[in-house]
N, C-alpha and C. Protein backbone atom coordinates (compact mmCIF):
# COMPACT_ATOMS: atom_id res chain seq x y z
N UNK A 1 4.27 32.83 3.59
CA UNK A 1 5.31 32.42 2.62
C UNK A 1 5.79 31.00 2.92
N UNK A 2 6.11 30.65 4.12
CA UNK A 2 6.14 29.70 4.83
C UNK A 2 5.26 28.43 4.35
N UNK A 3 4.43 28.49 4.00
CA UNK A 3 2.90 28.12 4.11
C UNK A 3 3.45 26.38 2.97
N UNK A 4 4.07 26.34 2.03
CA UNK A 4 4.44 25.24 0.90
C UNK A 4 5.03 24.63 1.52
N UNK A 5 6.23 24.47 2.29
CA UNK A 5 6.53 23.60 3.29
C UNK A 5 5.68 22.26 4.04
N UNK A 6 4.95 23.16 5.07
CA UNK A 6 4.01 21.73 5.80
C UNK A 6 3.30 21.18 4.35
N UNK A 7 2.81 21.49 3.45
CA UNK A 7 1.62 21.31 2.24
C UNK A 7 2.59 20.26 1.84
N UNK A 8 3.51 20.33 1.54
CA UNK A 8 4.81 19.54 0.90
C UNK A 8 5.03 18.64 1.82
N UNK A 9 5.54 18.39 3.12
CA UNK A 9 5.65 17.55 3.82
C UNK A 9 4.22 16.69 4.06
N UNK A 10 2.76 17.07 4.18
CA UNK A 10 1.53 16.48 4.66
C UNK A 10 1.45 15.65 2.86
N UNK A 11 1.76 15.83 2.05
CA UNK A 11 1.69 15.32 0.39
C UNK A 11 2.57 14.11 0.43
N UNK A 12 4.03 14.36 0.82
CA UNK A 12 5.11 13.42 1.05
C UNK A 12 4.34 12.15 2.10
N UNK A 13 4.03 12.81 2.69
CA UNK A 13 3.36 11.98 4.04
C UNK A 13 2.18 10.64 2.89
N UNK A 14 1.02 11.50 2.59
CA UNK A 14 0.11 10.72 2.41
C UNK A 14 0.75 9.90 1.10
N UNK A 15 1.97 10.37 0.19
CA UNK A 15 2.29 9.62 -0.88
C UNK A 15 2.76 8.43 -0.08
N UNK A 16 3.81 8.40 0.58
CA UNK A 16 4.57 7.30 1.38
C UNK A 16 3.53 6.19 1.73
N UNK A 17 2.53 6.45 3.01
CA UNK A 17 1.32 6.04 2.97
C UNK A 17 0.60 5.42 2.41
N UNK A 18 0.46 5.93 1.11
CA UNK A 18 -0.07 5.30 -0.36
C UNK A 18 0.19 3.88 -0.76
N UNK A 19 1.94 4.22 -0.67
CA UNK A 19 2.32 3.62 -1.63
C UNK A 19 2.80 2.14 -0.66
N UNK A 20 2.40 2.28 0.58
CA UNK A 20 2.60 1.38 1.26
C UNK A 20 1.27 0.74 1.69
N UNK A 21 0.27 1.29 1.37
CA UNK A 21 -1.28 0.75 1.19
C UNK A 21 -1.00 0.07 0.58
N UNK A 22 -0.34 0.49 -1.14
CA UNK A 22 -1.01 -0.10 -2.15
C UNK A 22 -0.08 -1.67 -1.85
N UNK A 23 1.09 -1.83 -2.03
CA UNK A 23 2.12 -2.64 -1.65
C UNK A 23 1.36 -3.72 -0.58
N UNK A 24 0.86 -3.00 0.40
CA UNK A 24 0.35 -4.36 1.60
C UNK A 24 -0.68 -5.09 0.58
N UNK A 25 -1.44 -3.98 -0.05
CA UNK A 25 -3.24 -4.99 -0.54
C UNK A 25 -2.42 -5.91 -1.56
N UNK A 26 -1.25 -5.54 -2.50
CA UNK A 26 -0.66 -6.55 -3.16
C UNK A 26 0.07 -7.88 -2.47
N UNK A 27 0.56 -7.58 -1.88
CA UNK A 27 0.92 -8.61 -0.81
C UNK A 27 -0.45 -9.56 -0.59
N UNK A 28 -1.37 -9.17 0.06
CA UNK A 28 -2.91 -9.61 0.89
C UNK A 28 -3.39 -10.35 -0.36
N UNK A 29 -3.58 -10.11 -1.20
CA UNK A 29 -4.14 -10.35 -2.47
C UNK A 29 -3.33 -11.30 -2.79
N UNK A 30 -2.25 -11.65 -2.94
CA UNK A 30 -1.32 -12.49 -3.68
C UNK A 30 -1.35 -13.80 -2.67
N UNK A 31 -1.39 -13.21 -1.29
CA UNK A 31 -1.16 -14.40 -0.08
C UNK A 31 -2.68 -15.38 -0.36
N UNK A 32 -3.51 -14.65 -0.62
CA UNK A 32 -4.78 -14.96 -0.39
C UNK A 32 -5.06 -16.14 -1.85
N UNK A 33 -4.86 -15.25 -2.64
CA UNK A 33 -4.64 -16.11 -4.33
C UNK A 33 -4.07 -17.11 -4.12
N UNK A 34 -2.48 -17.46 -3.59
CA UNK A 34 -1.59 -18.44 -3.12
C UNK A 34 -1.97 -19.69 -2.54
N UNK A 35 -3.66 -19.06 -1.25
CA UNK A 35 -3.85 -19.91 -0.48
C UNK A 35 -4.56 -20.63 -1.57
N UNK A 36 -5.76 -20.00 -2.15
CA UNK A 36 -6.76 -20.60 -2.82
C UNK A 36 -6.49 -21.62 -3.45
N UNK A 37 -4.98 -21.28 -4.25
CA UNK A 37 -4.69 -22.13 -5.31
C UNK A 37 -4.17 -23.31 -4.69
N UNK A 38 -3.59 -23.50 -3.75
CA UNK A 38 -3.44 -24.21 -2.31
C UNK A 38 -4.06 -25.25 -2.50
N UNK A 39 -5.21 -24.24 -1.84
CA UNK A 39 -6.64 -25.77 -1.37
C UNK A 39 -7.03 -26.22 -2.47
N UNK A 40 -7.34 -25.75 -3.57
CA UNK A 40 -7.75 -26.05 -5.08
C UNK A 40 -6.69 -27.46 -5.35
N UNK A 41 -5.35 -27.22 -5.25
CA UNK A 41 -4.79 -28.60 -5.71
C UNK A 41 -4.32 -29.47 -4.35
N UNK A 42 -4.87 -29.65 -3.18
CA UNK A 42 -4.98 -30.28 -2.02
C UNK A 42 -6.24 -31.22 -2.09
């Protein structure tokens, strides 16, 4: 009965996770774009 609990917490887990993946590659991606455009008008 017990059993929805951990399932619920290990879901919470990998959402958090996720959503802080997705957030860094936006970051990485944007820094990276930033640079390009950088050297492009340097």
């Amino acid at each position: 009965v017990n059993l929805i609990n951990p399932i619920l917490g290990l879901l919470t887990l990998i959402l958090i996770i996720g959503i802080y993946a997705i957030i860094a590659a936006i970051t990485l991606f944007a820094l990276a774009f930033s640079v390009r455009k950088r050297q492009k008008v340097a």
